[in-house]
N, C-alpha and C. Protein backbone atom coordinates (compact mmCIF):
# COMPACT_ATOMS: atom_id res chain seq x y z
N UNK A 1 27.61 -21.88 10.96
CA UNK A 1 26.37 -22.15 11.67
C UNK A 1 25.50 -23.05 10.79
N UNK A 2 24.49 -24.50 11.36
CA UNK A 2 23.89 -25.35 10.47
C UNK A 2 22.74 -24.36 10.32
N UNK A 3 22.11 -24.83 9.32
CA UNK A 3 21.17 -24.35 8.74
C UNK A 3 19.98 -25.39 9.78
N UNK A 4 18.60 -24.11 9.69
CA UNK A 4 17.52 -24.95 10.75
C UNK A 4 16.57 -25.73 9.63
N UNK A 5 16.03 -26.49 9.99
CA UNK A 5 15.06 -27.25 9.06
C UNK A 5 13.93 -26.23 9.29
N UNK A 6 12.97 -25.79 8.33
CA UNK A 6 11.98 -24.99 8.56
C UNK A 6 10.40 -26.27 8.52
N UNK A 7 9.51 -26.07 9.31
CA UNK A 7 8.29 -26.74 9.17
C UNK A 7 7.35 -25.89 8.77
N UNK A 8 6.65 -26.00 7.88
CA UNK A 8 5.36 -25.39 7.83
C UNK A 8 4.14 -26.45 7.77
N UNK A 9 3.43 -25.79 9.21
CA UNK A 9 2.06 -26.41 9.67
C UNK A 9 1.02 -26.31 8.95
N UNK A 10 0.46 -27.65 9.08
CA UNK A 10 -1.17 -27.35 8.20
C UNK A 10 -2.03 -26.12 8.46
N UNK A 11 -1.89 -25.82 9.34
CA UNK A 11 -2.49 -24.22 10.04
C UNK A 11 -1.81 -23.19 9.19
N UNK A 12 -0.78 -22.97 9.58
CA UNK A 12 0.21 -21.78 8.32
C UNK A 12 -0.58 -21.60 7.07
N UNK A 13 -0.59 -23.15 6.22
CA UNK A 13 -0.38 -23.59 4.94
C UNK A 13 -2.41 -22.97 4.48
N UNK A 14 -3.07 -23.34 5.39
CA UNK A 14 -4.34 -23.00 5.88
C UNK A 14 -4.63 -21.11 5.61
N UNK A 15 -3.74 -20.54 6.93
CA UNK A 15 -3.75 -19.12 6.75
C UNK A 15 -3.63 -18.74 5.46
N UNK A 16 -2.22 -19.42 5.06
CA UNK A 16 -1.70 -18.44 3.71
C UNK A 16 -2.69 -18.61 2.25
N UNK A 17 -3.34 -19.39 2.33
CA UNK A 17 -4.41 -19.55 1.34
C UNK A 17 -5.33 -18.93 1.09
N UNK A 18 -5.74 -18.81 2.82
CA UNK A 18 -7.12 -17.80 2.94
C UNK A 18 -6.75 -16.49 2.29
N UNK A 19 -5.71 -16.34 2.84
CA UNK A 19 -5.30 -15.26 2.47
C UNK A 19 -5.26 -14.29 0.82
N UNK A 20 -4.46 -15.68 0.04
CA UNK A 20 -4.47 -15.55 -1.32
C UNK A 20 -5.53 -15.48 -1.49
N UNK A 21 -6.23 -16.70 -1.46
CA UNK A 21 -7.88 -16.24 -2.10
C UNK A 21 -9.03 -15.15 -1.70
N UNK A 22 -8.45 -14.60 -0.54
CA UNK A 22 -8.82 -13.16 -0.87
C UNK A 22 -8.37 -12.28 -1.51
N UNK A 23 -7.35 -12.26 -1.30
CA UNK A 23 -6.60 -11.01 -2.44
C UNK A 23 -6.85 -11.55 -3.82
N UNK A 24 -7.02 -12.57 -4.36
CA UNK A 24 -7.23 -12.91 -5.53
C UNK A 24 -8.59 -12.37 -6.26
N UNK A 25 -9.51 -12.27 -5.06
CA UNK A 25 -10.97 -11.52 -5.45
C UNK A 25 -10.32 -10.58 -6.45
N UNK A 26 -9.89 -9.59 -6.02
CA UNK A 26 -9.23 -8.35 -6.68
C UNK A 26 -8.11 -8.22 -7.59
N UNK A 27 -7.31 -8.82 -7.36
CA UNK A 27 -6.09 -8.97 -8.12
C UNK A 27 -5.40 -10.33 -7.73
N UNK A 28 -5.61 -11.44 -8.90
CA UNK A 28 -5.00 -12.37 -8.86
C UNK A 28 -3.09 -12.14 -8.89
N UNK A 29 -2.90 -11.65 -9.45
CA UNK A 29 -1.31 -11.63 -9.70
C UNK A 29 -0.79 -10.96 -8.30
N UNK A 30 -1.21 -10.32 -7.47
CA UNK A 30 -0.75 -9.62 -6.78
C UNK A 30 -1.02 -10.56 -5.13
N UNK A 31 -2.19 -11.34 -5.56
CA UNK A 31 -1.75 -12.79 -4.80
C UNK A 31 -0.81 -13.91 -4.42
N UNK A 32 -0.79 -13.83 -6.03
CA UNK A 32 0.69 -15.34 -6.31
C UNK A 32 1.84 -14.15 -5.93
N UNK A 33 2.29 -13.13 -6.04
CA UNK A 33 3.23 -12.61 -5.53
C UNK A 33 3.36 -12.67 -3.78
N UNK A 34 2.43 -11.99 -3.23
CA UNK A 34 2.29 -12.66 -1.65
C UNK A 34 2.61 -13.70 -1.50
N UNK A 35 1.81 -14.68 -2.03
CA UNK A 35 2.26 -15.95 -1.47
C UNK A 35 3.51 -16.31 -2.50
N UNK A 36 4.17 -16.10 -2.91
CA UNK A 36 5.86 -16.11 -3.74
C UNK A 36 6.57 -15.68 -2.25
N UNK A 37 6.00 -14.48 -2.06
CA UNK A 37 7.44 -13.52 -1.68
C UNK A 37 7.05 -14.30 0.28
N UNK A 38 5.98 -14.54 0.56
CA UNK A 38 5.67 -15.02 1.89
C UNK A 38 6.64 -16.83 2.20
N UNK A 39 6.44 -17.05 1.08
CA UNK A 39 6.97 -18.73 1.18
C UNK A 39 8.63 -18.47 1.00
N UNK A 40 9.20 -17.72 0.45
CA UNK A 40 10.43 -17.11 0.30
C UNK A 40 11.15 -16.62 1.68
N UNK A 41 10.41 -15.69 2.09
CA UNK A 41 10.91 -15.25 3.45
C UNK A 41 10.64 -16.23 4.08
N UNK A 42 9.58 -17.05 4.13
CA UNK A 42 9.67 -18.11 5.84
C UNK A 42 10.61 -19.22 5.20
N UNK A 43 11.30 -19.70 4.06
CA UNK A 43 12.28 -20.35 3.59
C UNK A 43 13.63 -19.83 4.29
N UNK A 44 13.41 -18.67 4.30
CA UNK A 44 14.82 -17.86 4.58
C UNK A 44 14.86 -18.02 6.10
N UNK A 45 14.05 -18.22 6.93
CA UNK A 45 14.22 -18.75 7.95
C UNK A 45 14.83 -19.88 8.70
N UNK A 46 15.56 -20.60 7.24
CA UNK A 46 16.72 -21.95 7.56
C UNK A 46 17.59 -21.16 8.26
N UNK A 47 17.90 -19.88 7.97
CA UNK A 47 19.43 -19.43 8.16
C UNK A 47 19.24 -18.81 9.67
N UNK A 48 20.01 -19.25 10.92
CA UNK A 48 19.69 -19.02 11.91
C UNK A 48 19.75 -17.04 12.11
N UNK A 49 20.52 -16.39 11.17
CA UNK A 49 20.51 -15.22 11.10
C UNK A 49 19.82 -14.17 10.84
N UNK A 50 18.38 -14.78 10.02
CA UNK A 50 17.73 -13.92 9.08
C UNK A 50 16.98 -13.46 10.15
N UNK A 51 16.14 -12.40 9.92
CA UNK A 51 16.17 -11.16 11.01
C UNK A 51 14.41 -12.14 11.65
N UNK A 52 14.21 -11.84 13.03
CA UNK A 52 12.88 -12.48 13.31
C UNK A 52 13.03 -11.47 14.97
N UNK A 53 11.90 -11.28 15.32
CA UNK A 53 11.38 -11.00 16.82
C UNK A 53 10.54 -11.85 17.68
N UNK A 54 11.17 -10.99 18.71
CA UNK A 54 10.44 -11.80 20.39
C UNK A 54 8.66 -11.96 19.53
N UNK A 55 7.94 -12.49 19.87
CA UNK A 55 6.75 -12.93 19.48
C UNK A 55 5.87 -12.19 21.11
N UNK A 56 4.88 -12.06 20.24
CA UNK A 56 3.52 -11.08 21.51
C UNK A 56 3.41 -12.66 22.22
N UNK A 57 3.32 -13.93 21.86
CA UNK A 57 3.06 -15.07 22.96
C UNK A 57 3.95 -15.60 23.41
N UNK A 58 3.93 -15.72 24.16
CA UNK A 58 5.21 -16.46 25.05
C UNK A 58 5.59 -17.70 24.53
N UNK A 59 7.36 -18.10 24.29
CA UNK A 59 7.79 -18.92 23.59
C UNK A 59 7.52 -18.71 21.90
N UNK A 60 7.24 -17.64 21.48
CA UNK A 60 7.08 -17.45 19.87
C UNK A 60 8.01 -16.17 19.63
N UNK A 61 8.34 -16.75 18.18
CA UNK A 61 8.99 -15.44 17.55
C UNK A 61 8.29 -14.93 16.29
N UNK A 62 8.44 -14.07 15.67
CA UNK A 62 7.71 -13.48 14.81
C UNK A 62 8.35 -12.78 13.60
N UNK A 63 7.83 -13.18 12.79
CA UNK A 63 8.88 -12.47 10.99
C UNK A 63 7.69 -11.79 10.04
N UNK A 64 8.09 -10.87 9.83
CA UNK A 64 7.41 -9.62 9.50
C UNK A 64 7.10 -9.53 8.03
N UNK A 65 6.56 -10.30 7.25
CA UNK A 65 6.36 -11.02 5.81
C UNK A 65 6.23 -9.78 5.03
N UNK A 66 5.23 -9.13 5.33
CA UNK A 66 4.42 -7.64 4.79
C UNK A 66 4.10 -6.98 5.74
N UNK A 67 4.17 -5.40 5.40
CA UNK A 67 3.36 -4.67 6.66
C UNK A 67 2.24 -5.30 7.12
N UNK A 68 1.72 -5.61 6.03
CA UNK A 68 -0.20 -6.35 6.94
C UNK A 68 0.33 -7.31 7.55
N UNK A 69 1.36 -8.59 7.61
CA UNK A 69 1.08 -10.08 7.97
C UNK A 69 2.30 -10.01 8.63
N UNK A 70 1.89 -11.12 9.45
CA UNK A 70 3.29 -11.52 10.55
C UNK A 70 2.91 -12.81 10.62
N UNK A 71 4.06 -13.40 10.39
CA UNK A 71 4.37 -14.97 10.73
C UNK A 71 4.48 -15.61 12.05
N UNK A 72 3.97 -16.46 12.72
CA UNK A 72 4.21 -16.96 14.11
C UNK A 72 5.13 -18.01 14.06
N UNK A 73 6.04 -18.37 14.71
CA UNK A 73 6.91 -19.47 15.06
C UNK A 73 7.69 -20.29 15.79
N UNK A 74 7.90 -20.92 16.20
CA UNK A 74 8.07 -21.33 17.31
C UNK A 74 10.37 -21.62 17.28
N UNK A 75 10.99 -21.95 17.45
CA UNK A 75 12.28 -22.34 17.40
C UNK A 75 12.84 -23.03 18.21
N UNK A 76 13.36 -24.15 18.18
CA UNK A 76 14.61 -24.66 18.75
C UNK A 76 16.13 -24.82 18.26
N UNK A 77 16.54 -25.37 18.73
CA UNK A 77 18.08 -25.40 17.99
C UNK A 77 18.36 -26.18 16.97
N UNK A 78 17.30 -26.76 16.42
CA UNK A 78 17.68 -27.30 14.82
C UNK A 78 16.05 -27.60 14.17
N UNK A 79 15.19 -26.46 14.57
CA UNK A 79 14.12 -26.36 13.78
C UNK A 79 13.33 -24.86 13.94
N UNK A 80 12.25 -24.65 12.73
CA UNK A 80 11.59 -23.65 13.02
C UNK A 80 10.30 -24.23 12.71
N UNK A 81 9.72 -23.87 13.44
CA UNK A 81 8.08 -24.65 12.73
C UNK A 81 7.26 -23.37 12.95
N UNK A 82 7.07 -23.20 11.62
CA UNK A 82 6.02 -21.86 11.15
C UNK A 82 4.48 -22.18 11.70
N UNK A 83 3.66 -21.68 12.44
CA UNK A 83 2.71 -21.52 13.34
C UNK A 83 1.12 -21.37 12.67
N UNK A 84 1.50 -19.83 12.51
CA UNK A 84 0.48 -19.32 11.51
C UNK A 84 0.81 -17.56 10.89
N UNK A 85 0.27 -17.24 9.81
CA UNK A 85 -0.01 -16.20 9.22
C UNK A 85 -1.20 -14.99 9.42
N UNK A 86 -0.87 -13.87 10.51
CA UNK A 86 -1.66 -13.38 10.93
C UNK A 86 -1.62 -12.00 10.43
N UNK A 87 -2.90 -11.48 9.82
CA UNK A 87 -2.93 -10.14 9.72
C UNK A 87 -2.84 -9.32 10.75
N UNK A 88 -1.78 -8.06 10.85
CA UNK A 88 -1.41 -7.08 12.18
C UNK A 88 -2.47 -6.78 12.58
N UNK A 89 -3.97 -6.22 12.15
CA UNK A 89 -4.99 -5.82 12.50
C UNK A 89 -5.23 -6.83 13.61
N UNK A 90 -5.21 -7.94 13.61
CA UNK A 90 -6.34 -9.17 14.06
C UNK A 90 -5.61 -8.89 15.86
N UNK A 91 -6.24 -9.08 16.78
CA UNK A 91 -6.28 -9.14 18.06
C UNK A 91 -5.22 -10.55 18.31
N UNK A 92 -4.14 -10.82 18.51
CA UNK A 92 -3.23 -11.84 19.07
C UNK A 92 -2.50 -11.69 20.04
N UNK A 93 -1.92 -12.39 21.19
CA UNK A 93 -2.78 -13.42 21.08
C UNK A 93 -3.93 -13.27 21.70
């Protein structure tokens, strides 16, 4: 099976920052690990196998980064383009 090209959107790239630099308030190291282990898993998303779900919006799928965050994404047959980075709390869509 080819491997998918993964995109990550200025929006994503946007979320995942906010993100860090909040957690960084508190614990810097435990930031750069999030965003390590977050850019890792949506990497792993080349492989058409790696585990992802039906998405709450129609036409999206969804990869489960951390209990708090879920990834949005969209797929076709030779791409993934990463959406955005949403905390489970937040109301979506």
């Amino acid at each position: 099976m080819t491997a998918l090209q993964v995109i990550k959107t200025d929006q994503f790239l946007l979320d995942l920052e906010a993100v860090v630099l909040f957690i960084a308030q508190d614990n810097v190291i435990a930031a750069l690990d999030l965003e390590q282990h977050v850019h890792s898993q949506v990497d792993s998303l080349a492989d058409p196998n790696f585990p992802r779900r039906l998405g709450r919006a129609p036409g999206t799928l969804e990869l489960v980064v951390h209990p708090n965050y879920v990834v949005v994404l969209r797929q076709t047959d030779t791409t993934v383009t990463v959406l955005n980075l949403l905390h489970v709390a937040r109301q979506y869509p």
